[in-house]
PDB file of N, CA and C in Angstrom:
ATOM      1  N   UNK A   1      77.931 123.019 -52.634  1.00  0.00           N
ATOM      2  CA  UNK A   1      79.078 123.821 -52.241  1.00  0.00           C
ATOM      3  C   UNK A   1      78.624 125.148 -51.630  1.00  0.00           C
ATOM      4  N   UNK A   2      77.175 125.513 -51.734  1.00  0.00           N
ATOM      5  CA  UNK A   2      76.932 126.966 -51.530  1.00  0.00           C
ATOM      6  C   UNK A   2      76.823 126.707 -50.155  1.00  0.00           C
ATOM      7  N   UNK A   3      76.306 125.698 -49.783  1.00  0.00           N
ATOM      8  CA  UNK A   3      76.007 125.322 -48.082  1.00  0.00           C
ATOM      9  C   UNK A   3      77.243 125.474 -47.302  1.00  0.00           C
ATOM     10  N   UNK A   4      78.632 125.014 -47.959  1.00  0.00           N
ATOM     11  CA  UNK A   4      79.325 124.985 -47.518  1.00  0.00           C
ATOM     12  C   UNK A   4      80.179 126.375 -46.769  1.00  0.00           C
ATOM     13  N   UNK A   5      80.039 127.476 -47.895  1.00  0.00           N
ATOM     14  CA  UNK A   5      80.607 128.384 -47.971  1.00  0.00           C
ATOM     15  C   UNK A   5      81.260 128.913 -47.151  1.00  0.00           C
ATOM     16  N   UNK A   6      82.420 129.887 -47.053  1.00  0.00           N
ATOM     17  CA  UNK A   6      83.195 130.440 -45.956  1.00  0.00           C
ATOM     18  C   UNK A   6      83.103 129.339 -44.534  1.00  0.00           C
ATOM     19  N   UNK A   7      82.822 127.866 -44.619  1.00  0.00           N
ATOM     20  CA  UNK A   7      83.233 127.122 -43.781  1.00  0.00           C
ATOM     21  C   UNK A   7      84.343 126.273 -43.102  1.00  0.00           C
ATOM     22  N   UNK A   8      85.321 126.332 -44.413  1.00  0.00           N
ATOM     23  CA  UNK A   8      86.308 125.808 -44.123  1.00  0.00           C
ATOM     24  C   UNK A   8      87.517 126.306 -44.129  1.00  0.00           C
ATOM     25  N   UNK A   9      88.087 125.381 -43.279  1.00  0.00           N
ATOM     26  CA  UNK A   9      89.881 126.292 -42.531  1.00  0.00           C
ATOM     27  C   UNK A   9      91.167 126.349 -43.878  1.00  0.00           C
ATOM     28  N   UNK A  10      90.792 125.137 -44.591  1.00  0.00           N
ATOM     29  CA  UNK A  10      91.997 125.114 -45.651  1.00  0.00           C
ATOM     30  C   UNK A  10      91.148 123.861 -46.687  1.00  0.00           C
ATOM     31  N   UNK A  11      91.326 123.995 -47.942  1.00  0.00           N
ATOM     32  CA  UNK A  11      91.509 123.124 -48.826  1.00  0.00           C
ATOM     33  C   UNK A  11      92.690 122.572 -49.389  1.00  0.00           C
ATOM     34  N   UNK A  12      93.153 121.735 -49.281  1.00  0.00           N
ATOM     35  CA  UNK A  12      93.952 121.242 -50.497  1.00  0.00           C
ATOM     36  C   UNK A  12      93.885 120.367 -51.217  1.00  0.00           C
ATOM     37  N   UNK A  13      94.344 121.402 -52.551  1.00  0.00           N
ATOM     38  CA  UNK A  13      94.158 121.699 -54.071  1.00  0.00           C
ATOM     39  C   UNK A  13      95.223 120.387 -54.477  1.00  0.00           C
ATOM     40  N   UNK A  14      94.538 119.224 -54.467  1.00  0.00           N
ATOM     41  CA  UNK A  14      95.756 118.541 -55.735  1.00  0.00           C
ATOM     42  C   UNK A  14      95.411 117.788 -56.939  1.00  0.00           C
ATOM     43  N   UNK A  15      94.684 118.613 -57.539  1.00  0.00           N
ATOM     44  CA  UNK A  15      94.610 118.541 -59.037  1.00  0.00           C
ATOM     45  C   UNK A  15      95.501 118.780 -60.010  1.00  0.00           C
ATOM     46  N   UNK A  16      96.361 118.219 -60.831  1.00  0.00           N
ATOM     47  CA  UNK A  16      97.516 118.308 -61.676  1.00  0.00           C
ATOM     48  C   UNK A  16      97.146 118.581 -62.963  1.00  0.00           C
ATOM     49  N   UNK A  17      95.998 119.798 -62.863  1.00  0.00           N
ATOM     50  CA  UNK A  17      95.311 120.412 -64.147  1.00  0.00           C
ATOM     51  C   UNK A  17      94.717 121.018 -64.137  1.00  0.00           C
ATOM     52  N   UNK A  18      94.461 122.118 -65.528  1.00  0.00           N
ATOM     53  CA  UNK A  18      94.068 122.776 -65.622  1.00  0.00           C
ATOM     54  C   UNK A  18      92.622 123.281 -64.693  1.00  0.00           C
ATOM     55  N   UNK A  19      91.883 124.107 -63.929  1.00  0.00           N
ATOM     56  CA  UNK A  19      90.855 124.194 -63.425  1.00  0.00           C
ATOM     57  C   UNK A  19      90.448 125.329 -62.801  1.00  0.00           C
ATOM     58  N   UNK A  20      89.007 125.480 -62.643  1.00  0.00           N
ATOM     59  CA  UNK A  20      88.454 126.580 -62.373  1.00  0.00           C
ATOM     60  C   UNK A  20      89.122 126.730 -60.434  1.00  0.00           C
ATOM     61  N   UNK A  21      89.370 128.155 -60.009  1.00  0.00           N
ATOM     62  CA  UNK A  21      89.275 128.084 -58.371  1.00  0.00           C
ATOM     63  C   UNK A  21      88.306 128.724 -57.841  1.00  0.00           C
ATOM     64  N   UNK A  22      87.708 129.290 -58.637  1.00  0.00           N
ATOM     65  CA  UNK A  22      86.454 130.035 -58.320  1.00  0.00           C
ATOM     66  C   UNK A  22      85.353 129.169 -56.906  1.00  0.00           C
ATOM     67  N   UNK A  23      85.159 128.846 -58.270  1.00  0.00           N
ATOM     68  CA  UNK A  23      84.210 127.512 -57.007  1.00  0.00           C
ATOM     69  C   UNK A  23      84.913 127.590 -55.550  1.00  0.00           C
ATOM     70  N   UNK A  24      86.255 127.211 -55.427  1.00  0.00           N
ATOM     71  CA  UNK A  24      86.849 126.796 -54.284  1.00  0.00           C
ATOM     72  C   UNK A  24      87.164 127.918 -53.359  1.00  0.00           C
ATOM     73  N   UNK A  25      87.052 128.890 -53.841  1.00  0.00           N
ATOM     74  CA  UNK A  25      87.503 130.260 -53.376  1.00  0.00           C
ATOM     75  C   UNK A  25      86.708 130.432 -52.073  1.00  0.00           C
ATOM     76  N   UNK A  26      85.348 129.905 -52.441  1.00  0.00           N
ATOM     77  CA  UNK A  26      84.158 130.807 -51.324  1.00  0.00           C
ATOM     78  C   UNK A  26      84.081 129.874 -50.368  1.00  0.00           C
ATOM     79  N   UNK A  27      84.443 129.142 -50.008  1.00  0.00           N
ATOM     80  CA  UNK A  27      84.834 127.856 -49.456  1.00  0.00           C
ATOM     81  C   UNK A  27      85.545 128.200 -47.900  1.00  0.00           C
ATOM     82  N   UNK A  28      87.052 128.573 -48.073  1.00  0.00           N
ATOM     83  CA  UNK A  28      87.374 128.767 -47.103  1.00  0.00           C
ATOM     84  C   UNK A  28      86.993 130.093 -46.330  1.00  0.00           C
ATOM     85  N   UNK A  29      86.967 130.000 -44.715  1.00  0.00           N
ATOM     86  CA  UNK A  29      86.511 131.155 -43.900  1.00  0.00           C
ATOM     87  C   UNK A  29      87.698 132.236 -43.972  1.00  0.00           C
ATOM     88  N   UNK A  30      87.221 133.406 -43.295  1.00  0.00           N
ATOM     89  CA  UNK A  30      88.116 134.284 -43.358  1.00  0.00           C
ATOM     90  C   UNK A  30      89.479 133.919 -42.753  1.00  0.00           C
ATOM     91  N   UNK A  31      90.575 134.080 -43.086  1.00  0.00           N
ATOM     92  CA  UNK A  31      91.715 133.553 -42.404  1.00  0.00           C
ATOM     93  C   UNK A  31      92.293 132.224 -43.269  1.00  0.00           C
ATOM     94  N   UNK A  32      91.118 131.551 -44.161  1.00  0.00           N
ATOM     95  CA  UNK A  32      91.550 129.957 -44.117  1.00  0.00           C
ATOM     96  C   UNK A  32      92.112 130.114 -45.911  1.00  0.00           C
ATOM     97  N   UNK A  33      92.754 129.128 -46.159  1.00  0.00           N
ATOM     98  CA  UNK A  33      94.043 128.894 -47.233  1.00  0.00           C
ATOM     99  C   UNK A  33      93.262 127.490 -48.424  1.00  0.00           C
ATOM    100  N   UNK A  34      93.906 128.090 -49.280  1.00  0.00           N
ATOM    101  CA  UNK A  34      93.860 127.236 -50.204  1.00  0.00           C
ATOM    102  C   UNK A  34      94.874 126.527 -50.785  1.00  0.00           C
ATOM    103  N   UNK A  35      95.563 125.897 -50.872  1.00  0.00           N
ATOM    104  CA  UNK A  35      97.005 125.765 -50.704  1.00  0.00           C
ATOM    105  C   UNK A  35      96.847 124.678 -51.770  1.00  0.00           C
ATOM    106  N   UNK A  36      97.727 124.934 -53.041  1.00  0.00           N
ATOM    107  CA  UNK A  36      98.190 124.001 -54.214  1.00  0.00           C
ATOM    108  C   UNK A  36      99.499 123.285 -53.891  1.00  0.00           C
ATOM    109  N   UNK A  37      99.065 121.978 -54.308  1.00  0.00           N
ATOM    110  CA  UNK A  37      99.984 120.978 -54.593  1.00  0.00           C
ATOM    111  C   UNK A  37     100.429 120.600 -55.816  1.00  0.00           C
ATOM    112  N   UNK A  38      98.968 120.439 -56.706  1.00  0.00           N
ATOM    113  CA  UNK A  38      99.152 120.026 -57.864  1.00  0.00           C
ATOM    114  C   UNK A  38     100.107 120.447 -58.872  1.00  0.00           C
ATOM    115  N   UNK A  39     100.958 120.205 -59.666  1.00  0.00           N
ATOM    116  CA  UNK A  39     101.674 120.613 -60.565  1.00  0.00           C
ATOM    117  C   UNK A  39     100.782 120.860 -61.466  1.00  0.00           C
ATOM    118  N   UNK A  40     100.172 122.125 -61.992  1.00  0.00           N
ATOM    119  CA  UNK A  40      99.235 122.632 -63.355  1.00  0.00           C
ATOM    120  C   UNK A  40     100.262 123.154 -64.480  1.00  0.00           C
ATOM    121  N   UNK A  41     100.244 122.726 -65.381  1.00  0.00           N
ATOM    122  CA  UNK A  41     101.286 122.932 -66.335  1.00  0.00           C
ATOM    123  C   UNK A  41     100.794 124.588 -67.542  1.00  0.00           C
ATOM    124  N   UNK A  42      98.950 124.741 -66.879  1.00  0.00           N
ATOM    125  CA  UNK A  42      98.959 126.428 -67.614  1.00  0.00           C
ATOM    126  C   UNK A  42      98.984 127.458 -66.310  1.00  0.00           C
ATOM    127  N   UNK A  43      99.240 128.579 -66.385  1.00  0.00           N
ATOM    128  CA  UNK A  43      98.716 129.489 -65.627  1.00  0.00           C
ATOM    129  C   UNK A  43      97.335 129.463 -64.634  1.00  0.00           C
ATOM    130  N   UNK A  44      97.329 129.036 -63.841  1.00  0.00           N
ATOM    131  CA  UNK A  44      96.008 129.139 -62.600  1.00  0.00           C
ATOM    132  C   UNK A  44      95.239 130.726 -62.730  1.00  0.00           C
ATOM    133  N   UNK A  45      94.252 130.990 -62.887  1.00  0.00           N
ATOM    134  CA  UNK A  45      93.275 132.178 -62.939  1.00  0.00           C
ATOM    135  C   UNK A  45      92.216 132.417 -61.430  1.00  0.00           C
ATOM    136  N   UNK A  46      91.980 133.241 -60.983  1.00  0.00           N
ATOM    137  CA  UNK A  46      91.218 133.352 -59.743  1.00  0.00           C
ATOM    138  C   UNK A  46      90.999 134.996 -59.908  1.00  0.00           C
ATOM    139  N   UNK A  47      90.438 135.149 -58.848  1.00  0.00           N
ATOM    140  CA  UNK A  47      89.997 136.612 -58.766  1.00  0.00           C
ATOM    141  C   UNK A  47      89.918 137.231 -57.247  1.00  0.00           C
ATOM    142  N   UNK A  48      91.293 137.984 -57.942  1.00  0.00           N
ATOM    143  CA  UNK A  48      91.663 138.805 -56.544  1.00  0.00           C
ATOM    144  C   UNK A  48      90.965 139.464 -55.300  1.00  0.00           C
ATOM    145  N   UNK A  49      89.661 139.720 -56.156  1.00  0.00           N
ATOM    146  CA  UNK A  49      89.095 140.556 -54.973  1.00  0.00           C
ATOM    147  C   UNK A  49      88.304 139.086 -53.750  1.00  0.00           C
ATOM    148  N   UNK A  50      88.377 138.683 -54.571  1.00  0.00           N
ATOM    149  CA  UNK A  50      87.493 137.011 -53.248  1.00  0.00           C
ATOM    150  C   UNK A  50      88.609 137.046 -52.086  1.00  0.00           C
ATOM    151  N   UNK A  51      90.215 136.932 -52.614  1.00  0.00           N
ATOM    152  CA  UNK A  51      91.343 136.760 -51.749  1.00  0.00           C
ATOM    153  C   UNK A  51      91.013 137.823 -50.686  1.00  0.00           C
ATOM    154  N   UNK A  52      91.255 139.077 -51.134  1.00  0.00           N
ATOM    155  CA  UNK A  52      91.542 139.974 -50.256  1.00  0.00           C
ATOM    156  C   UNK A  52      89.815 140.700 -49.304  1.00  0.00           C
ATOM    157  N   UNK A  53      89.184 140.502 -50.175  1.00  0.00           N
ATOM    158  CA  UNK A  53      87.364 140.894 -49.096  1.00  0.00           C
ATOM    159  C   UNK A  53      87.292 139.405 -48.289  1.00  0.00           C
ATOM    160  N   UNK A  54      87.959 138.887 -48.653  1.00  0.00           N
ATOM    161  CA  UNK A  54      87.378 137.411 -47.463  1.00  0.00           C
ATOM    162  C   UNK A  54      88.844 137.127 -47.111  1.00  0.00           C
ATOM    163  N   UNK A  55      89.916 137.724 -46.849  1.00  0.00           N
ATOM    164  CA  UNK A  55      90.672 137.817 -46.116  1.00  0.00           C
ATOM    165  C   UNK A  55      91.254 136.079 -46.233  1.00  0.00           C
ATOM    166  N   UNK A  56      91.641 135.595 -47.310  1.00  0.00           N
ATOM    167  CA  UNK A  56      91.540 134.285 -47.653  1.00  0.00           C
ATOM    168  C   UNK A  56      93.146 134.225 -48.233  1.00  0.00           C
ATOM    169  N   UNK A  57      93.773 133.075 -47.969  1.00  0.00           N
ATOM    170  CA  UNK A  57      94.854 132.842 -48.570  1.00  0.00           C
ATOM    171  C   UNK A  57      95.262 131.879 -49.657  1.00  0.00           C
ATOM    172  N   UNK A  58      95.775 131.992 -50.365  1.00  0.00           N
ATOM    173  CA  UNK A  58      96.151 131.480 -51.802  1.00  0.00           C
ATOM    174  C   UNK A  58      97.409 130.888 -51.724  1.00  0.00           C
ATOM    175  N   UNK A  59      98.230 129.543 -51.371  1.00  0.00           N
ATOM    176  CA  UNK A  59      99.814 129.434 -51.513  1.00  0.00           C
ATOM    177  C   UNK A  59      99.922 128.075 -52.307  1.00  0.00           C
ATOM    178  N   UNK A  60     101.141 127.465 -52.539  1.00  0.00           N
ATOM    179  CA  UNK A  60     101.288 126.279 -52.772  1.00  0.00           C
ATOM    180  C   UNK A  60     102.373 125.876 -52.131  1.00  0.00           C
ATOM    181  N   UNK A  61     102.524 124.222 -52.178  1.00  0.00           N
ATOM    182  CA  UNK A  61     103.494 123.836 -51.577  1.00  0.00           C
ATOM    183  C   UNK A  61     104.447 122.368 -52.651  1.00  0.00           C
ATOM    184  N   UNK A  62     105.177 122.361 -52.085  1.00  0.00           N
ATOM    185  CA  UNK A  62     105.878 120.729 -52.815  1.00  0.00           C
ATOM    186  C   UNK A  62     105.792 119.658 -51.823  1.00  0.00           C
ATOM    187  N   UNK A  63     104.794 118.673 -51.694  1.00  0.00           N
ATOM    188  CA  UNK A  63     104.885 117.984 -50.550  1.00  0.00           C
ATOM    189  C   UNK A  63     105.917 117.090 -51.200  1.00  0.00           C
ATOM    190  N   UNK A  64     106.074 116.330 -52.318  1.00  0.00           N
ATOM    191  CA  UNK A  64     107.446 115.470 -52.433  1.00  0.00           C
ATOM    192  C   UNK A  64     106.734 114.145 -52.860  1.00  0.00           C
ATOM    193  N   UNK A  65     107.803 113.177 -53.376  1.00  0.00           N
ATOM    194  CA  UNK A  65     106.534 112.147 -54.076  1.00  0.00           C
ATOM    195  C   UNK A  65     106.144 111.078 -53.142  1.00  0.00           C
ATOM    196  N   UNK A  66     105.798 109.766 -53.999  1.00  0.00           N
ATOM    197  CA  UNK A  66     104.812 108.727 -53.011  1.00  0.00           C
ATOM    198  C   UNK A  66     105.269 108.844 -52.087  1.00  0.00           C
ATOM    199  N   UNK A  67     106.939 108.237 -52.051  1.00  0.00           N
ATOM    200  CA  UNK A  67     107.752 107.318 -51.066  1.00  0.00           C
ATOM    201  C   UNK A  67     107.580 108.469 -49.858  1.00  0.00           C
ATOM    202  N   UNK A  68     107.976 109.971 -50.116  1.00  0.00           N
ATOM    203  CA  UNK A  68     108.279 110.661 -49.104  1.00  0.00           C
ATOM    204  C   UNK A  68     107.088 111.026 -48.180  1.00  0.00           C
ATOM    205  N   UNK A  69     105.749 110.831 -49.093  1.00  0.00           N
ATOM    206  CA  UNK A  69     104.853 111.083 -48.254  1.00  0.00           C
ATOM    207  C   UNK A  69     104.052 110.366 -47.346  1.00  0.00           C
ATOM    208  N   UNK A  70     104.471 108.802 -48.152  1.00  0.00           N
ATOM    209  CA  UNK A  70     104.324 108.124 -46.807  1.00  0.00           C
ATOM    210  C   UNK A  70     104.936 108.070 -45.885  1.00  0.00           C
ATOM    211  N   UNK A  71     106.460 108.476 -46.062  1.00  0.00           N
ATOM    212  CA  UNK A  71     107.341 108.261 -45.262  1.00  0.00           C
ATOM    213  C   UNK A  71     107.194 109.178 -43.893  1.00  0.00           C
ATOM    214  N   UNK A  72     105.837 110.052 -44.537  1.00  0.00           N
ATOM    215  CA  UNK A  72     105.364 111.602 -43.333  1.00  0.00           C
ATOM    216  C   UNK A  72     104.380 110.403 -42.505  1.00  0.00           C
ATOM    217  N   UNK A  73     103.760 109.716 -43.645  1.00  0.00           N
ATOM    218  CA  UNK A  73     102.146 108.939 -42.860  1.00  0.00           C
ATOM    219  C   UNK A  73     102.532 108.021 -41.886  1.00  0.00           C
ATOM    220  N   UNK A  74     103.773 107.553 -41.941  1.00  0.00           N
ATOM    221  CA  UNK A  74     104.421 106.317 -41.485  1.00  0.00           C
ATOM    222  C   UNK A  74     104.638 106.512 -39.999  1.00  0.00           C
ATOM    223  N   UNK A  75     105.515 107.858 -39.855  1.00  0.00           N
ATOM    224  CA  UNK A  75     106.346 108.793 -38.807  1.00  0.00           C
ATOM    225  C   UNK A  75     105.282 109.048 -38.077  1.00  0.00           C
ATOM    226  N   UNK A  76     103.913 109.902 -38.663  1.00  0.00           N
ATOM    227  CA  UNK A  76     102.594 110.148 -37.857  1.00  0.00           C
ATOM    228  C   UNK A  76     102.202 108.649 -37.035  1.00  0.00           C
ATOM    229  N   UNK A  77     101.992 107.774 -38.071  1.00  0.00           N
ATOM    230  CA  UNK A  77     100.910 107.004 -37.459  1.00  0.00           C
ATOM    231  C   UNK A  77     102.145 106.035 -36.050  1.00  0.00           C
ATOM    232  N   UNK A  78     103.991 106.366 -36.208  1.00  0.00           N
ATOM    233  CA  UNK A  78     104.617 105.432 -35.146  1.00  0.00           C
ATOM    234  C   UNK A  78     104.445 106.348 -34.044  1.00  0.00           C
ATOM    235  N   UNK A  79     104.433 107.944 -34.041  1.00  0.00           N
ATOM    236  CA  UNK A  79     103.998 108.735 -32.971  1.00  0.00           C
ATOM    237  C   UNK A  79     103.287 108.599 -32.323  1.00  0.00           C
ATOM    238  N   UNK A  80     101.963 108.620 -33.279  1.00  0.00           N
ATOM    239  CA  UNK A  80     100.375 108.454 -32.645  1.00  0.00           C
ATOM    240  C   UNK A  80      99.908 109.949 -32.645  1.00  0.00           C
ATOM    241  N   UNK A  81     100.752 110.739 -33.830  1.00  0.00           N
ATOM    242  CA  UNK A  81     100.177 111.755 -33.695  1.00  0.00           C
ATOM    243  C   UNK A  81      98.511 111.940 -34.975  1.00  0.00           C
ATOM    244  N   UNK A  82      98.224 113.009 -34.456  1.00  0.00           N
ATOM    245  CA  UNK A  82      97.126 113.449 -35.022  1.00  0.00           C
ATOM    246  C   UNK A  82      97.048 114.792 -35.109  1.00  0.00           C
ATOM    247  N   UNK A  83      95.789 115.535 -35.774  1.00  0.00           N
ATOM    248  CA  UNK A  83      95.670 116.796 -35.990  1.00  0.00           C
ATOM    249  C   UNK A  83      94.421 117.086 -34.935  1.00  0.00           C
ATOM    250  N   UNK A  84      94.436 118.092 -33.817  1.00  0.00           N
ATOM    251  CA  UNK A  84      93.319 118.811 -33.109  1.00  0.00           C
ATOM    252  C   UNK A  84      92.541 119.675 -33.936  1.00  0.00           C
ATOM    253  N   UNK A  85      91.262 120.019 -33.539  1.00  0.00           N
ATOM    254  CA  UNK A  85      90.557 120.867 -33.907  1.00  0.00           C
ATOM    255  C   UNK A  85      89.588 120.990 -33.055  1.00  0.00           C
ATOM    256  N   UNK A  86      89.557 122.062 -32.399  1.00  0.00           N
ATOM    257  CA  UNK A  86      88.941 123.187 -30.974  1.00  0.00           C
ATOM    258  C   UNK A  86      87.568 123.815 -31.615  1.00  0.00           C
ATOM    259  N   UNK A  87      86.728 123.705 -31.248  1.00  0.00           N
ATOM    260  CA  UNK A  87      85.498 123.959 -31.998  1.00  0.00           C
ATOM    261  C   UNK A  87      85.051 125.339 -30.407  1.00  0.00           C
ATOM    262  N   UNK A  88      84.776 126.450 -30.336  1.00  0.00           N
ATOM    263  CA  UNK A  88      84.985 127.304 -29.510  1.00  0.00           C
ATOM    264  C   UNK A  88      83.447 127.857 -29.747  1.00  0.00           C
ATOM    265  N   UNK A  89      82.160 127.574 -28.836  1.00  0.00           N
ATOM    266  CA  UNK A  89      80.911 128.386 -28.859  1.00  0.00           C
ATOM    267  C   UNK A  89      80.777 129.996 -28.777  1.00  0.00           C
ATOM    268  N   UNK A  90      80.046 130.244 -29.611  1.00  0.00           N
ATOM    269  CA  UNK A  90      79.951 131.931 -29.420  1.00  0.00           C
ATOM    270  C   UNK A  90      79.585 132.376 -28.588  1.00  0.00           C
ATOM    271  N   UNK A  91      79.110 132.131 -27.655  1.00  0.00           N
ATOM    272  CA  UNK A  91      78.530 132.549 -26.265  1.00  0.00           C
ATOM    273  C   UNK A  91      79.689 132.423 -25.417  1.00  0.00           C
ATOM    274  N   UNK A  92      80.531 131.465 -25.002  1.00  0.00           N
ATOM    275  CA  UNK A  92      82.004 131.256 -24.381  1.00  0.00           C
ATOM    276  C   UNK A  92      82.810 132.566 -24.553  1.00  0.00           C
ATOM    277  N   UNK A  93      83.119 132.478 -25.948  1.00  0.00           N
ATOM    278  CA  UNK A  93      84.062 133.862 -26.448  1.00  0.00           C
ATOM    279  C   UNK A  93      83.165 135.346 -25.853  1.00  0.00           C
ATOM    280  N   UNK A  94      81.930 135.451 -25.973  1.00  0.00           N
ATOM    281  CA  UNK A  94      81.111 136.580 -25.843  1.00  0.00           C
ATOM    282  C   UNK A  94      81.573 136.827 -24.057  1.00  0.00           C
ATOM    283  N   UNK A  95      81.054 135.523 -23.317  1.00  0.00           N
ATOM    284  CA  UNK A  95      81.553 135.492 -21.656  1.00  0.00           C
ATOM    285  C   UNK A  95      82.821 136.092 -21.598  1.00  0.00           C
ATOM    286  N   UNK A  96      83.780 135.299 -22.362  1.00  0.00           N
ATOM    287  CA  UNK A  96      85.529 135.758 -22.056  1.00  0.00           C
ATOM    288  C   UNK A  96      85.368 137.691 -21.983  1.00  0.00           C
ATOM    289  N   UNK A  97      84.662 137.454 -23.444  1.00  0.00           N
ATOM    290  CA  UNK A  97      85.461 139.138 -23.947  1.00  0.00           C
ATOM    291  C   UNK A  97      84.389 140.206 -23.050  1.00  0.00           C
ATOM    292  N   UNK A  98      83.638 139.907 -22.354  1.00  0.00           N
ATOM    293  CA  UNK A  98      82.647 141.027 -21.115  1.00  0.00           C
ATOM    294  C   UNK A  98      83.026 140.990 -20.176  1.00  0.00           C
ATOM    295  N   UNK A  99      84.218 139.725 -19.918  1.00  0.00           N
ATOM    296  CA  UNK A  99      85.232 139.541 -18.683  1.00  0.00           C
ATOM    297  C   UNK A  99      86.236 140.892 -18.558  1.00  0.00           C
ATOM    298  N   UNK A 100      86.436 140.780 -19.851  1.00  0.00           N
ATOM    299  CA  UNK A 100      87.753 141.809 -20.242  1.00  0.00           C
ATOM    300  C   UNK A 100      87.221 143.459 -20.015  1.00  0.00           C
ATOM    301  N   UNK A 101      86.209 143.560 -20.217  1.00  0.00           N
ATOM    302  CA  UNK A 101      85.894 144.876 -20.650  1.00  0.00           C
ATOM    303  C   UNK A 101      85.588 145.430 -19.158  1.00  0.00           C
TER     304      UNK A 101
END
């Protein structure tokens, strides 16, 4: 997990128990979310300062049960939709932004 660190855009959390987020915290990059699903029936514990120095977000959501969520997978896969992801070189952005200046 240490390899991983500040690499990723979002996790989601669907564990329906008790558990550490620590671990998961260092995980996402600046900007990127951790987002609970799981129903945890104690209080969730983390540590504020990871959120706010790594500029990291913490939310949850209700995605809804089996039926409804296939009923999302179903709708995707009669679309043909999918999820993008733009992978952008640092040298590109460096070109753009000496354009600007």
């Amino acid at each position: 997990m240490e390899a991983a660190s500040d690499s990723l855009d979002y996790i989601l959390d669907t564990v329906p128990a008790l558990h550490p987020l620590r671990p998961y915290l260092s995980l996402p990059r600046a900007d990127g979310k951790l987002i609970i699903v799981g129903a945890v029936p104690q209080p969730l514990r983390f540590d504020a300062v990871e959120l706010i120095q790594g500029k990291k977000n913490l939310s949850g959501s209700f995605i809804g049960n089996m039926e409804e969520t296939q009923e999302i997978l179903d709708f995707w896969a009669e679309k043909g939709l999918t999820t993008m992801i733009e992978i952008v070189k640092m040298k590109i952005l460096e070109t753009k932004i000496a354009r600007r200046a």
